[in-house]
Protein backbone atom coordinates (compact mmCIF):
# COMPACT_ATOMS: atom_id res chain seq x y z
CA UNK A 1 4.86 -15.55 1.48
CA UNK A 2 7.16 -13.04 -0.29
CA UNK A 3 8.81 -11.52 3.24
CA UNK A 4 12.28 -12.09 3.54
CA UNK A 5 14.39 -12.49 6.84
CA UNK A 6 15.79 -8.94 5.89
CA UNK A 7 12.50 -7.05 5.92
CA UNK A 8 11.55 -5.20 8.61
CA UNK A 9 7.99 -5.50 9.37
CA UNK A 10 6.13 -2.16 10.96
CA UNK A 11 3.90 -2.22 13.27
CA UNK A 12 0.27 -0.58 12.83
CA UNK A 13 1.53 3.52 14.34
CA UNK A 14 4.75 2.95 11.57
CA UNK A 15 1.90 1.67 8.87
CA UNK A 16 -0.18 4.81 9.43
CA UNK A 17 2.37 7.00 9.52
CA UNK A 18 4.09 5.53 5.91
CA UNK A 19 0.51 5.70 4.19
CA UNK A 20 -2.56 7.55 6.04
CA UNK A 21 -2.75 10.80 3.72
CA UNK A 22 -0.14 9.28 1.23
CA UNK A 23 0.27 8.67 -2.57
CA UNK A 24 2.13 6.00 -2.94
CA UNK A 25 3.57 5.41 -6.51
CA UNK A 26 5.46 2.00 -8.07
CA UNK A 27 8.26 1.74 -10.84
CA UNK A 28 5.42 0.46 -13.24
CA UNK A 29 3.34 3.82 -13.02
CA UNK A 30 0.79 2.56 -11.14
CA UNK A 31 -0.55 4.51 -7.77
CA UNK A 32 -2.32 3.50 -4.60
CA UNK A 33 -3.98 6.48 -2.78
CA UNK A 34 -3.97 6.05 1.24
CA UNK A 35 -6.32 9.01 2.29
CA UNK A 36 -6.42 9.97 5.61
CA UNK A 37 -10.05 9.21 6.42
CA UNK A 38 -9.99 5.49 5.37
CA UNK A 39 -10.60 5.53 1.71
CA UNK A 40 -8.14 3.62 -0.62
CA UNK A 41 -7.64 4.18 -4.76
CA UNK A 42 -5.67 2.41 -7.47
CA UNK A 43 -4.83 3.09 -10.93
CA UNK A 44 -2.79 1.44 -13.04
CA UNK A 45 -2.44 4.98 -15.33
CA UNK A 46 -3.30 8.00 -14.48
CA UNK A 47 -6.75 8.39 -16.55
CA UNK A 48 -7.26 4.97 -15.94
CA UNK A 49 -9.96 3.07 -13.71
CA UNK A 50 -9.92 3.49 -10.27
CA UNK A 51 -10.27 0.30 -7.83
CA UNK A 52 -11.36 2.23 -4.39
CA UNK A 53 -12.71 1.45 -1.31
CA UNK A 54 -11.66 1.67 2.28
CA UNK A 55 -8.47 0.35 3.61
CA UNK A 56 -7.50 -0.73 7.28
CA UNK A 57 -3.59 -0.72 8.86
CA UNK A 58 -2.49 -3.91 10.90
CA UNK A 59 1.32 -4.82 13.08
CA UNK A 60 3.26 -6.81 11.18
CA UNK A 61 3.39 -4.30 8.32
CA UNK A 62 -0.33 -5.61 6.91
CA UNK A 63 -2.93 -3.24 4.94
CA UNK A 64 -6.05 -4.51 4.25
CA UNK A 65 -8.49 -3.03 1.69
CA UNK A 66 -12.33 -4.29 1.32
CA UNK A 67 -13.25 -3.20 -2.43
CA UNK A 68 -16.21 -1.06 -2.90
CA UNK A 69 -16.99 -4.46 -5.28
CA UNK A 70 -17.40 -6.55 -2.37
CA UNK A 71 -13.79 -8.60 -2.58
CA UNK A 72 -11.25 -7.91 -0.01
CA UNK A 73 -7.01 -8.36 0.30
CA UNK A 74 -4.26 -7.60 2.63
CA UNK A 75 -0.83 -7.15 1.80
CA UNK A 76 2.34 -6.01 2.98
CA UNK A 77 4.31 -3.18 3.36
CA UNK A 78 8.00 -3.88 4.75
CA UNK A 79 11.12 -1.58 5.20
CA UNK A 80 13.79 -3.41 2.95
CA UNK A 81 17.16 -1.42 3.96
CA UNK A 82 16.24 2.02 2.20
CA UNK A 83 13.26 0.97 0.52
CA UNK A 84 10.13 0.29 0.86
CA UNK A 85 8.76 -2.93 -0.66
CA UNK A 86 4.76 -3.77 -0.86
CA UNK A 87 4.50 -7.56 -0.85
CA UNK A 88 1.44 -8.87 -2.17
CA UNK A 89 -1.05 -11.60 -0.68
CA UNK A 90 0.50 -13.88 -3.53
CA UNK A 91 4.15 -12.91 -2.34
CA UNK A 92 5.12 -10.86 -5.78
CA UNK A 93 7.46 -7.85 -4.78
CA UNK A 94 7.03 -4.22 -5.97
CA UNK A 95 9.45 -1.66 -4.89
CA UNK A 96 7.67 2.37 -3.81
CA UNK A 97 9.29 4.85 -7.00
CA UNK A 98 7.89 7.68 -4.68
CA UNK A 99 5.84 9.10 -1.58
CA UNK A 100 4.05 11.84 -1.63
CA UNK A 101 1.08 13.88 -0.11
CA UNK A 102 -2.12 12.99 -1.29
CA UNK A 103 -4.64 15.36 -2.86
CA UNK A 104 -7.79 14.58 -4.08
């Protein structure tokens, strides 16, 4: 739900090599941290809570991340012409603002 016949969909070598060691940032302000060894953040601001726990890459351009909480949800990442697009379990749409390096 939420892919469109335009997307491209990566497989799990493209995945890892989009997000392993990557900030990713979205148009709202809020951040997903993909760190190299496994572990996955996300803040809605920057002094904000942090949701973490560990995060696993898939084909067919799917991330899953089991919460340090105990609940668990894949998504999508998809190459949408120039951009990048995470689509959500629930099929909303959020475009990446910006890539970078991440540093703990």
């Amino acid at each position: 739900e939420g892919i469109r016949d335009s997307d491209t969909l990566l497989n799990a070598t493209e995945m890892n090599d989009l997000l392993a060691g990557q900030l990713i940032e979205f148009y709202d302000g809020s951040k997903s941290s993909y760190s190299a060894d496994g572990t996955y953040g996300y803040t809605y601001t920057d002094n904000g809570p942090v949701w973490s726990g560990q995060y696993s890459l898939f084909d067919e351009s799917r991330v899953c991340v089991d919460f340090d909480n105990g609940s668990r949800r894949c998504d999508h990442f998809v190459q949408d012409g120039a951009r990048v697009v995470l689509v959500t379990e629930d099929g909303l749409r959020f475009p990446i603002r910006n890539r970078s390096v991440y540093q703990r």
